[in-house]
Protein backbone atom coordinates (compact mmCIF):
# COMPACT_ATOMS: atom_id res chain seq x y z
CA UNK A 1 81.70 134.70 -62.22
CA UNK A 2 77.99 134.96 -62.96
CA UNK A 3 77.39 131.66 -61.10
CA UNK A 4 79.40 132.62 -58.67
CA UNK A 5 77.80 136.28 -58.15
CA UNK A 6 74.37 134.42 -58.37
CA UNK A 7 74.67 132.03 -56.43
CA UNK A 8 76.41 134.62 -53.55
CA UNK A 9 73.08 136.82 -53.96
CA UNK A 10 71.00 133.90 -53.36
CA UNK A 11 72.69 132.85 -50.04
CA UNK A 12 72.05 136.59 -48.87
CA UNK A 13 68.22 136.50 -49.97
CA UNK A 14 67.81 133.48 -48.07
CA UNK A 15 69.81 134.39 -45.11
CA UNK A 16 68.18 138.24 -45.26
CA UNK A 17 64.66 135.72 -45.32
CA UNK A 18 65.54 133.73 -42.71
CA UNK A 19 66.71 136.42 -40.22
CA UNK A 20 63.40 138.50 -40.91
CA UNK A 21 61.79 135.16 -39.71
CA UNK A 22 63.90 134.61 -36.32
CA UNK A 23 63.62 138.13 -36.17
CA UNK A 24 59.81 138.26 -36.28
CA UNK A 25 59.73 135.17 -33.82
CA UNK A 26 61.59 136.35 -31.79
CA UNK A 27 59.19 139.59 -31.59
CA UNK A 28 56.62 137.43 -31.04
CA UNK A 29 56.81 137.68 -27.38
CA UNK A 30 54.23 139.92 -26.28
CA UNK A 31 55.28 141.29 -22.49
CA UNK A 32 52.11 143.22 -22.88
CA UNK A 33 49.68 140.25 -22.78
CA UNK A 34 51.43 138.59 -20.45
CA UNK A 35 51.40 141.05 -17.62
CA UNK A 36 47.45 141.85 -18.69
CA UNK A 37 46.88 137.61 -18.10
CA UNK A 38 48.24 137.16 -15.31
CA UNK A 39 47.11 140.28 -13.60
CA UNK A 40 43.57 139.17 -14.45
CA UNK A 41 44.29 135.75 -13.51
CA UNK A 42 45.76 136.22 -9.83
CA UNK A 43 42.27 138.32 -9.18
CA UNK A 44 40.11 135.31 -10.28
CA UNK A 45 42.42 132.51 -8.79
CA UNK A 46 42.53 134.37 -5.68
CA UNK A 47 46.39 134.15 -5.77
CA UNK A 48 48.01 136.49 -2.55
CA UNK A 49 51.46 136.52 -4.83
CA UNK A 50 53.36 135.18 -7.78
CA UNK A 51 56.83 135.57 -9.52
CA UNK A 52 57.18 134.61 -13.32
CA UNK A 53 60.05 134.16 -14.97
CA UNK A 54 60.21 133.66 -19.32
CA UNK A 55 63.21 132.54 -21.42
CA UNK A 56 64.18 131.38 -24.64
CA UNK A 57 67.00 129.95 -26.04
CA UNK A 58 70.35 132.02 -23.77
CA UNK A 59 67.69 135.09 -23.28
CA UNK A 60 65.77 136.70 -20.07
CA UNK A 61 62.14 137.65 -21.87
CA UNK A 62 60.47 138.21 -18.94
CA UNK A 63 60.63 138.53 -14.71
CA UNK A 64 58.17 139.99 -12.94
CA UNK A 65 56.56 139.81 -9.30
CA UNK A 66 52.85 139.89 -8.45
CA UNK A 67 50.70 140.66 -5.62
CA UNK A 68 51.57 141.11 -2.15
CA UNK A 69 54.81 139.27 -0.18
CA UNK A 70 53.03 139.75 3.12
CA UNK A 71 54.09 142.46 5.51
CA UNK A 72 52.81 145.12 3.48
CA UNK A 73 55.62 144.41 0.76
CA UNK A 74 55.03 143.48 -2.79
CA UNK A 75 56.42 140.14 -4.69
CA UNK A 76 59.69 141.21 -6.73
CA UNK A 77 61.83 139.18 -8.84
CA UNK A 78 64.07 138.75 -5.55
CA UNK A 79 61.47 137.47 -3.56
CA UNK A 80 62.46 134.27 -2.22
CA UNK A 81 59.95 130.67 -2.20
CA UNK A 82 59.86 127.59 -1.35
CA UNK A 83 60.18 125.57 -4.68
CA UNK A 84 59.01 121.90 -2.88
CA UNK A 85 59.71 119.30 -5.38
CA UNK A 86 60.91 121.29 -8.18
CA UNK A 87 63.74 121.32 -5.77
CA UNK A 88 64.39 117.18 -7.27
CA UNK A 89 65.61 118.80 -10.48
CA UNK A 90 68.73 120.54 -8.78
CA UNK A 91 69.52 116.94 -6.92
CA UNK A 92 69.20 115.06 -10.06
CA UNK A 93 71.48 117.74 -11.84
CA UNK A 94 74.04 116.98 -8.36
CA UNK A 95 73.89 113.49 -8.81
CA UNK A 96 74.73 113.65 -12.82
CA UNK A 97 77.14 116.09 -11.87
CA UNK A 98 79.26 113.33 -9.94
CA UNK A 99 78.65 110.33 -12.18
CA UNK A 100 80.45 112.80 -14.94
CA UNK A 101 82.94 113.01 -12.42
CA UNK A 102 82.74 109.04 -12.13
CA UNK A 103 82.05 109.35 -8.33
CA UNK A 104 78.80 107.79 -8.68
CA UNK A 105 77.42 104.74 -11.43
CA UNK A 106 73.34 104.88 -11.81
CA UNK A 107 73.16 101.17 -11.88
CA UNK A 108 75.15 100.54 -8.98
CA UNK A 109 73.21 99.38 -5.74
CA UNK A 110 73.07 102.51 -2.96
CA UNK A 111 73.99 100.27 -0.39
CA UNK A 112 77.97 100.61 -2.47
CA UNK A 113 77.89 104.40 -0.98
CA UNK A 114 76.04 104.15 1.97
CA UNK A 115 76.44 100.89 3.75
CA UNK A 116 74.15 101.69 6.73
CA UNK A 117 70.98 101.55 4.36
CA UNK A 118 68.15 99.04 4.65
CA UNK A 119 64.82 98.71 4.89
CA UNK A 120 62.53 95.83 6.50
CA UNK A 121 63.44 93.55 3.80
CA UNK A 122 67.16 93.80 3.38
CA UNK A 123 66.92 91.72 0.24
CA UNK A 124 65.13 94.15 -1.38
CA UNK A 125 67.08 97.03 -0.01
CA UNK A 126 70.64 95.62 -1.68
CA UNK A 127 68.96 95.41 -5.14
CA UNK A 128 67.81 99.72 -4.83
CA UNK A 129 70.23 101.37 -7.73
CA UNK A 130 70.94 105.13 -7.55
CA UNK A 131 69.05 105.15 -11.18
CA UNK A 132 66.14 103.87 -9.39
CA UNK A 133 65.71 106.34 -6.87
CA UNK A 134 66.17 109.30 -9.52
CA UNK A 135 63.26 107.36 -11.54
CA UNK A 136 61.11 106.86 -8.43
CA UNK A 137 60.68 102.85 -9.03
CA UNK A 138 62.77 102.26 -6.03
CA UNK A 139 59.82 100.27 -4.77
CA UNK A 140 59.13 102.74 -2.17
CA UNK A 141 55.85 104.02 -1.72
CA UNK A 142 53.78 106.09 1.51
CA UNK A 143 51.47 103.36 1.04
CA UNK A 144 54.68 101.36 2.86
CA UNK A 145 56.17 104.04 5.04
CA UNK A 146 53.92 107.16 5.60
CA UNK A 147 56.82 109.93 5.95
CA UNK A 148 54.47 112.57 6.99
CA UNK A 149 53.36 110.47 10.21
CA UNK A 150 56.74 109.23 11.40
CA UNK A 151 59.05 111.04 13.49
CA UNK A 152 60.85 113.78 11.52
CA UNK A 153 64.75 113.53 10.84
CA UNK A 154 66.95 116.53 11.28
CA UNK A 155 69.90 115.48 8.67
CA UNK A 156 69.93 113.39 5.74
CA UNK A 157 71.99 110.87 7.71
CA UNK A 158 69.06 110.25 9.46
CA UNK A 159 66.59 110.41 6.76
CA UNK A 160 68.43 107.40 5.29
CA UNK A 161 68.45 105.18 8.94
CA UNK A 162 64.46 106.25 9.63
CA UNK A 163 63.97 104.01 6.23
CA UNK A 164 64.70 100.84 7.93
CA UNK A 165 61.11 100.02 8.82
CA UNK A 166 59.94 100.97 5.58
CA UNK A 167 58.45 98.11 3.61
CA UNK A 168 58.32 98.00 -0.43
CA UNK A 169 55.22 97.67 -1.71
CA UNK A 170 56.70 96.42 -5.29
CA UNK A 171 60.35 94.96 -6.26
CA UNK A 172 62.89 97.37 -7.09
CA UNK A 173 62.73 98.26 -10.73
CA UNK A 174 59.26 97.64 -11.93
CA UNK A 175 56.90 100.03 -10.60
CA UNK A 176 56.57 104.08 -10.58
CA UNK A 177 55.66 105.45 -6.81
CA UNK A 178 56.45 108.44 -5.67
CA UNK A 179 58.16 108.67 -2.99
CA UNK A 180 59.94 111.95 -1.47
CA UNK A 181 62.70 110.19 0.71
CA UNK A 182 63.79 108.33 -2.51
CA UNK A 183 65.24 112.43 -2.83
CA UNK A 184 66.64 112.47 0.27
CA UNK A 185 68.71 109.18 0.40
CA UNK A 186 69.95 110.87 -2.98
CA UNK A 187 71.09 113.95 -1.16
CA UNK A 188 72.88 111.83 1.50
CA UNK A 189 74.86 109.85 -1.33
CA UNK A 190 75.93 113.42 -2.92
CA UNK A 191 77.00 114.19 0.55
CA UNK A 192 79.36 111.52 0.85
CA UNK A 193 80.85 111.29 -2.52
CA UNK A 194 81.81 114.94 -2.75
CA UNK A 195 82.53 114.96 1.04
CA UNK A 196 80.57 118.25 1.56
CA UNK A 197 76.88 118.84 2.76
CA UNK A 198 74.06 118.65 0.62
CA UNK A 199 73.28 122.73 0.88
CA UNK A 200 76.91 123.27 0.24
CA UNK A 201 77.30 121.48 -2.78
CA UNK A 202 74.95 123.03 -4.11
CA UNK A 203 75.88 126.21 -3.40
CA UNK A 204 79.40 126.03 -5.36
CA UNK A 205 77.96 123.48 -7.89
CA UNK A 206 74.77 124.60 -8.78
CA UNK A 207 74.20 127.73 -7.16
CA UNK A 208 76.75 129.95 -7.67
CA UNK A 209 78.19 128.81 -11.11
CA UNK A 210 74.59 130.32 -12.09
CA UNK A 211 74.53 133.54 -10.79
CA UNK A 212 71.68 132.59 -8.06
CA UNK A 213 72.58 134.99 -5.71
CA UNK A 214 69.34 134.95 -3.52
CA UNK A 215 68.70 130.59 -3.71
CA UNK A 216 69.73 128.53 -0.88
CA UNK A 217 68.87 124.98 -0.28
CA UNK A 218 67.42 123.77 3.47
CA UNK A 219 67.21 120.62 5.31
CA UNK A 220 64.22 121.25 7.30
CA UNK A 221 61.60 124.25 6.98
CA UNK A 222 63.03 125.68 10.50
CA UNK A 223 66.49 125.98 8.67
CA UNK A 224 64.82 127.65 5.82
CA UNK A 225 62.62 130.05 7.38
CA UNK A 226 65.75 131.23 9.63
CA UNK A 227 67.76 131.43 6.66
CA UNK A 228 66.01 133.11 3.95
CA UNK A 229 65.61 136.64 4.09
CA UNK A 230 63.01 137.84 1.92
CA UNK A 231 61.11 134.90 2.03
CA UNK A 232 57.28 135.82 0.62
CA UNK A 233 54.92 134.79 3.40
CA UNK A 234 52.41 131.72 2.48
CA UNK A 235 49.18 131.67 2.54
CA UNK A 236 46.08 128.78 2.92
CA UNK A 237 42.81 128.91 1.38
CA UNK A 238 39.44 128.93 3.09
CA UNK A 239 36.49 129.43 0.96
CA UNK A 240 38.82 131.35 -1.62
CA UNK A 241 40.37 133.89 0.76
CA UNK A 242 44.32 133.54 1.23
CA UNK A 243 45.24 133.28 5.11
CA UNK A 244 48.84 134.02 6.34
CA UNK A 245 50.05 131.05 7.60
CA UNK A 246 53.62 129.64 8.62
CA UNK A 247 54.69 126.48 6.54
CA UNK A 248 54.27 123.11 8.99
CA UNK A 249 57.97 121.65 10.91
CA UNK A 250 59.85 118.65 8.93
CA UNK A 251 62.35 117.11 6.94
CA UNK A 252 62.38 118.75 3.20
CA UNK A 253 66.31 117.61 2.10
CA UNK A 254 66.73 116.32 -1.45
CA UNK A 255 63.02 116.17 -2.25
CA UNK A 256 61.86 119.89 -1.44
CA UNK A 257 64.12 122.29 -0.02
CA UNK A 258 65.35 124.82 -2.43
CA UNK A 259 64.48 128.23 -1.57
CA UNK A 260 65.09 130.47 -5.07
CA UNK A 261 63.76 133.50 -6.58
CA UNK A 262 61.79 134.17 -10.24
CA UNK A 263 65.54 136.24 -10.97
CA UNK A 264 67.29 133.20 -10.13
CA UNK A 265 65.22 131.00 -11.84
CA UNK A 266 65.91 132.22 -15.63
CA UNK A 267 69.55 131.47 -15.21
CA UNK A 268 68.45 127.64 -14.34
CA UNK A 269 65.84 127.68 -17.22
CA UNK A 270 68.95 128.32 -19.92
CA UNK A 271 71.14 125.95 -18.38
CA UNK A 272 68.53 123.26 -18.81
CA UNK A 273 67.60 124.07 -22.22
CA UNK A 274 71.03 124.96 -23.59
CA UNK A 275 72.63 121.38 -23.28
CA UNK A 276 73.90 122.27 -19.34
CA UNK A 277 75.85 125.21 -20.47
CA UNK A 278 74.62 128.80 -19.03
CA UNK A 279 77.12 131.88 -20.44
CA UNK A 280 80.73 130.20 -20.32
CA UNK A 281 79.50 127.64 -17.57
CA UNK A 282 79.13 123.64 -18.36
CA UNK A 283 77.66 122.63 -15.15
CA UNK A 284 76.30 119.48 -17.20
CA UNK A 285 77.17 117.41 -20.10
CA UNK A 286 74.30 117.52 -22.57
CA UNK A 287 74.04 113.64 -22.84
CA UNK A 288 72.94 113.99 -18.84
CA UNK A 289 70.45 116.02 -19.58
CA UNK A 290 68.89 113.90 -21.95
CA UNK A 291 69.21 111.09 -19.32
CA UNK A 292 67.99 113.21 -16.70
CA UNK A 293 64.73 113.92 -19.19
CA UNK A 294 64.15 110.55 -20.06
CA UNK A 295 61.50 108.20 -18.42
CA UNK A 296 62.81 104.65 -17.86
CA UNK A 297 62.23 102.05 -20.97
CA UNK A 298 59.54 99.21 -19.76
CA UNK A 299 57.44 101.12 -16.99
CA UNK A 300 54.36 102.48 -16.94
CA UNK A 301 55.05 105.75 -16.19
CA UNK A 302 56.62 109.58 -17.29
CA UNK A 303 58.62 110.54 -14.36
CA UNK A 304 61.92 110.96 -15.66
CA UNK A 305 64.64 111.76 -13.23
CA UNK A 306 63.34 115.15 -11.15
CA UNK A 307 61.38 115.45 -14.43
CA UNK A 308 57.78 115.11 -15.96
CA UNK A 309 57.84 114.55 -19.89
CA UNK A 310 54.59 114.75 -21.55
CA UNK A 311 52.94 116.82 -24.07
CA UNK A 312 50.88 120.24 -24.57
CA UNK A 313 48.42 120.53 -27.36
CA UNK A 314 51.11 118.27 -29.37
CA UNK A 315 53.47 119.99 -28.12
CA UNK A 316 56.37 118.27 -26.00
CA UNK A 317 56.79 119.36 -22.65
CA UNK A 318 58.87 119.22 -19.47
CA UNK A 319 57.98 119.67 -16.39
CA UNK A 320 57.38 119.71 -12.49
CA UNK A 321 55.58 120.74 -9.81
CA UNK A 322 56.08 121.65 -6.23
CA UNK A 323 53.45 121.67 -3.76
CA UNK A 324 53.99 122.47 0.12
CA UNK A 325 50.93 122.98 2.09
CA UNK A 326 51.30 126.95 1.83
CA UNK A 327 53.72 127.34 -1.34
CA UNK A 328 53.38 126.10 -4.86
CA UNK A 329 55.55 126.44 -8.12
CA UNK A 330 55.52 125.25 -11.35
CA UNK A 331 58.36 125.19 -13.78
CA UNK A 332 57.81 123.91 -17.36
CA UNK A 333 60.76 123.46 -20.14
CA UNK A 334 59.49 123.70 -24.07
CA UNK A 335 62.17 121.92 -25.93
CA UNK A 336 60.68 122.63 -28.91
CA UNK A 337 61.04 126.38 -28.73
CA UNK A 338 63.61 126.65 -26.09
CA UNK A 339 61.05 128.20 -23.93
CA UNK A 340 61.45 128.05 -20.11
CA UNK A 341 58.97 129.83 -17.71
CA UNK A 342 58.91 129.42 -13.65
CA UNK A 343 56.08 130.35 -12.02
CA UNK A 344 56.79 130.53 -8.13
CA UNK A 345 53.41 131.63 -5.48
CA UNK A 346 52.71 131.99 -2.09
CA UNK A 347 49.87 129.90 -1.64
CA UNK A 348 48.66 126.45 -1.64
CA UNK A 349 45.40 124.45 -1.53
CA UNK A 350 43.46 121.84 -3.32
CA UNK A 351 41.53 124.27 -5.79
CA UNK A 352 44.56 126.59 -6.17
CA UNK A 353 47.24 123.49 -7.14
CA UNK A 354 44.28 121.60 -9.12
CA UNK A 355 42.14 124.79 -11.00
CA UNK A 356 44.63 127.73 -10.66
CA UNK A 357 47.17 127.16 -11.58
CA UNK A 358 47.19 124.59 -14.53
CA UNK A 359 44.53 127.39 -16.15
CA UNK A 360 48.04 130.42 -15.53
CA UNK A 361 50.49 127.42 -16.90
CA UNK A 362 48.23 126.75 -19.92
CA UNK A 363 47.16 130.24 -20.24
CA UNK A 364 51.10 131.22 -20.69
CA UNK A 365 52.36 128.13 -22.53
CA UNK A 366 49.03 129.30 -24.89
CA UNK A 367 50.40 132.80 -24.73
CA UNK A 368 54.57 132.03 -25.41
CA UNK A 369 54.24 131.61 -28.94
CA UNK A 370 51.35 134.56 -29.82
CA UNK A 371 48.66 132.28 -29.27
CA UNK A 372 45.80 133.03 -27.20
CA UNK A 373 44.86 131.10 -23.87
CA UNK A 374 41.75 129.93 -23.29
CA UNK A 375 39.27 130.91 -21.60
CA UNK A 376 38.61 129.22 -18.08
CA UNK A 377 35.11 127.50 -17.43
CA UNK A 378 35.90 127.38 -13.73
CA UNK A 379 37.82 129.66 -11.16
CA UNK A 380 39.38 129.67 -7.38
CA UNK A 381 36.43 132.06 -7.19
CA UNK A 382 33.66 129.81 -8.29
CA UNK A 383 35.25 127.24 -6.21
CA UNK A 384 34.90 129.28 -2.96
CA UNK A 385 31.08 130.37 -3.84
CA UNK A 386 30.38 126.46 -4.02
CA UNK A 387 32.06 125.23 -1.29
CA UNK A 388 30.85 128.27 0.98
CA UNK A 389 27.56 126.90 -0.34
CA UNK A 390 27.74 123.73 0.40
CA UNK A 391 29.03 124.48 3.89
CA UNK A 392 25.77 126.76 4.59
CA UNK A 393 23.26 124.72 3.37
CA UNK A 394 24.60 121.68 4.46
CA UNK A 395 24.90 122.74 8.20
CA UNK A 396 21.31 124.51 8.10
CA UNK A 397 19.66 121.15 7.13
CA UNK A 398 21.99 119.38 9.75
CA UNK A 399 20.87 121.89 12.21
CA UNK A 400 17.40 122.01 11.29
CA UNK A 401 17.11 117.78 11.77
CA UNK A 402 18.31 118.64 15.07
CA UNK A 403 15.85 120.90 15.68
CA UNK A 404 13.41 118.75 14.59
CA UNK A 405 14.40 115.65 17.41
CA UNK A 406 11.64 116.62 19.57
CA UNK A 407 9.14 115.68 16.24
CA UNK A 408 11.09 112.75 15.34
CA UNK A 409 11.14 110.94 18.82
CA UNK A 410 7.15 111.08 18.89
CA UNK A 411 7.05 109.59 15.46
CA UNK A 412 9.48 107.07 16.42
CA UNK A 413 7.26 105.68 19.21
CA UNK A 414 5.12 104.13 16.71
CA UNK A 415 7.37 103.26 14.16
CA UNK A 416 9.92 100.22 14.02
CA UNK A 417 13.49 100.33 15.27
CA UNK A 418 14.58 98.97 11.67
CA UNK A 419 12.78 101.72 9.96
CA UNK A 420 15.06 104.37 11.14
CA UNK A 421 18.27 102.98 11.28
CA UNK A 422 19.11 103.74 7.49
CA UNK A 423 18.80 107.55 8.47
CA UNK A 424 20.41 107.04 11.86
CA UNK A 425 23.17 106.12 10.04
CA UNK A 426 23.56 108.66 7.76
CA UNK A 427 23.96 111.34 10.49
CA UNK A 428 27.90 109.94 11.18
CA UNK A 429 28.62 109.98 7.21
CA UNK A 430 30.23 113.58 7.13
CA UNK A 431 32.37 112.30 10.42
CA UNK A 432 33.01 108.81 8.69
CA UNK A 433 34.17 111.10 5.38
CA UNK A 434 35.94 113.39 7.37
CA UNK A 435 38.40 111.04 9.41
CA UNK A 436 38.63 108.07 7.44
CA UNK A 437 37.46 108.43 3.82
CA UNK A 438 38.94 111.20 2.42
CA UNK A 439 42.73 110.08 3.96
CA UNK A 440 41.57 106.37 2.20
CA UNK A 441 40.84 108.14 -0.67
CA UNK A 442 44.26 109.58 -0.76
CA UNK A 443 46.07 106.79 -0.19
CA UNK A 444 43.93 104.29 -2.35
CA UNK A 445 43.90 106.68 -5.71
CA UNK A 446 46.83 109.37 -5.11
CA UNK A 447 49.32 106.70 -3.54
CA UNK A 448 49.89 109.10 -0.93
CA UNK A 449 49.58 109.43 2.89
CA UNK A 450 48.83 112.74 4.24
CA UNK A 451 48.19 113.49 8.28
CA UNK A 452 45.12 114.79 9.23
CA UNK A 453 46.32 118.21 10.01
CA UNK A 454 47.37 118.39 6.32
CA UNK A 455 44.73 117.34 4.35
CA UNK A 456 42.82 120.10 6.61
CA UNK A 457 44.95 122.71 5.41
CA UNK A 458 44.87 121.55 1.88
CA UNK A 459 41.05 121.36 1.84
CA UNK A 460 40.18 123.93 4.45
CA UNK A 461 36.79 124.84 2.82
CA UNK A 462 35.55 120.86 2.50
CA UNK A 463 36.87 120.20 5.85
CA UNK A 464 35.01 123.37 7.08
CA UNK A 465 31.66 121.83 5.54
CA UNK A 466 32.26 118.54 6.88
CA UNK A 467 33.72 119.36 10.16
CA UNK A 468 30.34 121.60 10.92
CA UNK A 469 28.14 118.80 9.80
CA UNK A 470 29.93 116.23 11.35
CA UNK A 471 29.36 117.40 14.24
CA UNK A 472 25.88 118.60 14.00
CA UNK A 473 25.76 114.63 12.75
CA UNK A 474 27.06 113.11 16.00
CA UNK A 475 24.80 115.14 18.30
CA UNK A 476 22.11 114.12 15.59
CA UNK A 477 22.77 110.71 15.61
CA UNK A 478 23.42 109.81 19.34
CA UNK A 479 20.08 111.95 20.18
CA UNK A 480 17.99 109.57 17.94
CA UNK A 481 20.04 106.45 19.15
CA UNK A 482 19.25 107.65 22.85
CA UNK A 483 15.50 108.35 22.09
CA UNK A 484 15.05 105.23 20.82
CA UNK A 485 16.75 103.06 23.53
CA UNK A 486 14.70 105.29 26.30
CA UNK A 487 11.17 105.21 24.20
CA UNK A 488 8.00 103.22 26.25
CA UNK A 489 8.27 99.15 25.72
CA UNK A 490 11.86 99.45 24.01
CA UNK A 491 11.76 97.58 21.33
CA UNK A 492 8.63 95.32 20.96
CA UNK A 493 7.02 92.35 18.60
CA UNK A 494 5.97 94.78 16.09
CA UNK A 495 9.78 96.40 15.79
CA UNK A 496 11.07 92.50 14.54
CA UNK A 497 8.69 91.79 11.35
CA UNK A 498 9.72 88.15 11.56
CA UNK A 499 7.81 87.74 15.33
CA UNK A 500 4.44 89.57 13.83
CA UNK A 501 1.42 87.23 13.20
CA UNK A 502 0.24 86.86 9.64
């Protein structure tokens, strides 16, 4: 009995230990700092609005709107936004959804479902595999069909038949590109396995099962700007202050068209933390989330399926981001902890997406277990005060060599052709930037192919700068070709070294 009693009060001193330790974690969440970060951090990232949403393990820690929603009202946790590509986690989650219901084998070739696919090499279009789409190493790449500048479809019946010109740019299977419309053939084989629409099936699937009473799913941004109610208006970025601005026409099925709420996101978080299961719902096995969270064996690359798995500090991490030219989101999944936070704004641009807001997603994965973030070396703010900058100074001395022609041409009567050509030539560099290298750039290094229109609003401060001095340039540069061509004697033996006596 004295074993017995012992070894009974021993079992309570370590359970009584090991609660006060869950129970002290668990207080570790500090909603406090949280709301004190990223009220200090939507000041110096210039951010118009945000919605957060925090949970761990089957609990709601934290949802809270920021800033303004446009129209004078502020961001709530029912404030809707465009998610863009976060959106390829709920299609991957359809798609498991109906190989559980053995509707649908990854490694079976999409052409078995939708018989009207090809491409421009039909060879390489019967060998495409549902798994590869999910996994992005289709073979598909912009660099081989640039969505953004073809003709937009309305359904994802056409998304699938505008891919017939498309050409691979590697064979199915061994390379990582991404590629939205890999999304959106996905969304067209959910459609006709489960003989509903995309947006409905998700609705009754997805949606609803969850709770998300304020998340719809769109084919095109007209259908979602009709349909969403309290959408939060989105904003552009010119020299760090946010301008109102309506999201661009085209095709977002399958790859970027869930419309959802912070509220609406915590339910989602669980469910992909908790093995599929969210309250008494299963919407997923757990084995397909592992699958779904999984990068493919014997590729270069960490794109799992809707999924980024990497790592934080040593810490493993799961993740995706959604970028539209005036909405952004970020979602991130701590396995470790069973942490989940969504972070949903109304704004977009290059130093917003690429300083921003990694610095609020660090700051609050830094923050999640009591930690403290650290401290950023370079704002939205500081952006704007260089780029405004750059844009001044580099149109005065643009404008002041144009002032300066009358100077120049006297100069040049006397001096060889040759001799100026180098500086000729270097007047039509911001217009050679502006139209051709920065789109090359893109494409070469970023594998993607953006219009021009869109890399403008991305970039609106650069493209400011290099739009003023471009053409400041061009009136630059023609003067001085003009000047020359019309000087006295044109070009004479002492303009060609090689006819000079020695």
């Amino acid at each position: 009995m004295k074993r017995i009693s012992f070894s009974l009060l021993f079992a309570l001193v370590i359970y009584a230990f090991s609660a006060k330790n869950r129970s002290s974690h668990q207080a570790a969440f500090d909603a406090g700092a949280v709301d004190r970060f990223i009220t200090r951090q939507i000041a110096v990232q210039r951010i118009p609005g945000l919605a957060l949403a925090v949970t761990r393990g089957d609990q709601v820690l934290y949802v809270k709107g920021y800033g303004n929603a446009g129209s004078g009202q502020p961001v709530s946790a029912q404030t809707q936004f465009y998610i863009a590509s976060v959106s390829k986690s709920f299609t991957a989650m359809a798609v498991m959804q109906q190989v559980e219901a053995g509707k649908i084998d990854l490694d079976t070739p999409v052409q078995t479902y939708l018989p009207e696919f090809t491409l421009a090499d039909p060879t390489a279009a019967s060998r495409i595999t549902v798994r590869h789409l999910l996994n992005m190493t289709s073979g598909l790449s912009e660099n081989g069909y640039a969505e953004l500048q073809q003709p937009q479809p309305e359904s994802s019946a056409e998304r699938v038949t505008s891919l017939r010109i498309a050409r691979t740019v590697a064979p199915p299977g061994t390379e990582y590109h991404y590629f939205n419309p890999n999304y959106g053939i996905l969304a067209r084989v959910v459609e006709v396995v489960s003989g509903q629409s995309f947006s409905a099936y998700l609705q009754t699937h997805i949606f609803q099962p969850l709770g998300m009473q304020h998340t719809l799913n769109a084919m095109t941004f007209q259908e979602g700007n009709q349909k969403a109610s309290s959408l939060a208006s989105g904003h552009l970025v010119a020299f760090g202050m946010p301008i109102a601005f309506t999201e661009r026409s085209g095709y977002i099925g399958g790859s970027g068209g869930v419309i959802t709420t912070a509220e609406d996101m915590a339910p989602y978080l669980i469910t992909l933390l908790n093995g599929g299961s969210y309250q008494v719902q299963q919407l997923v096995d757990p084995e397909s989330i592992t699958v779904m969270q999984t990068p493919p064996a014997g590729i270069d690359t960490n794109y799992a399926m809707g999924w980024v798995v990497s790592t934080h500090n040593g810490r493993p991490i799961i993740e995706h981001a959604g970028v539209y030219s005036n909405y952004s989101a970020d979602v991130v999944l701590l396995p470790g902890e069973g942490i989940g936070i969504a972070l949903l704004y109304n704004v977009s641009s290059l130093p917003t997406n690429a300083i921003g807001q990694p610095q609020i997603r660090d700051g609050l994965i830094a923050l999640l277990p009591g930690g403290e973030p650290q401290p950023g070396r370079f704002s939205v703010g500081m952006w704007a005060a260089f780029t405004a900058l750059l844009t001044l100074s580099g149109g005065f001395l643009a404008l002041r060599s144009l002032l300066r022609l009358p100077a120049w041409a006297q100069k040049a009567r006397t001096t060889p052709v040759w001799k100026h050509l180098p500086g000729i030539l270097w007047t039509f560099t911001p217009a050679l930037m502006l139209f051709w290298g920065i789109p090359a750039m893109t494409a070469r290094f970023g594998d993607r192919v953006f219009g021009f229109i869109n890399l403008y609003r991305a970039m609106l401060g650069i493209f400011t700068w290099l739009a003023i001095t471009s053409v400041l340039g061009v009136i630059n540069g023609m003067a001085r070709i003009i000047l020359l061509l019309r000087r006295p004697g044109q070009i004479r033996s002492q303009d060609r070294p090689e006819l000079q006596e020695h």
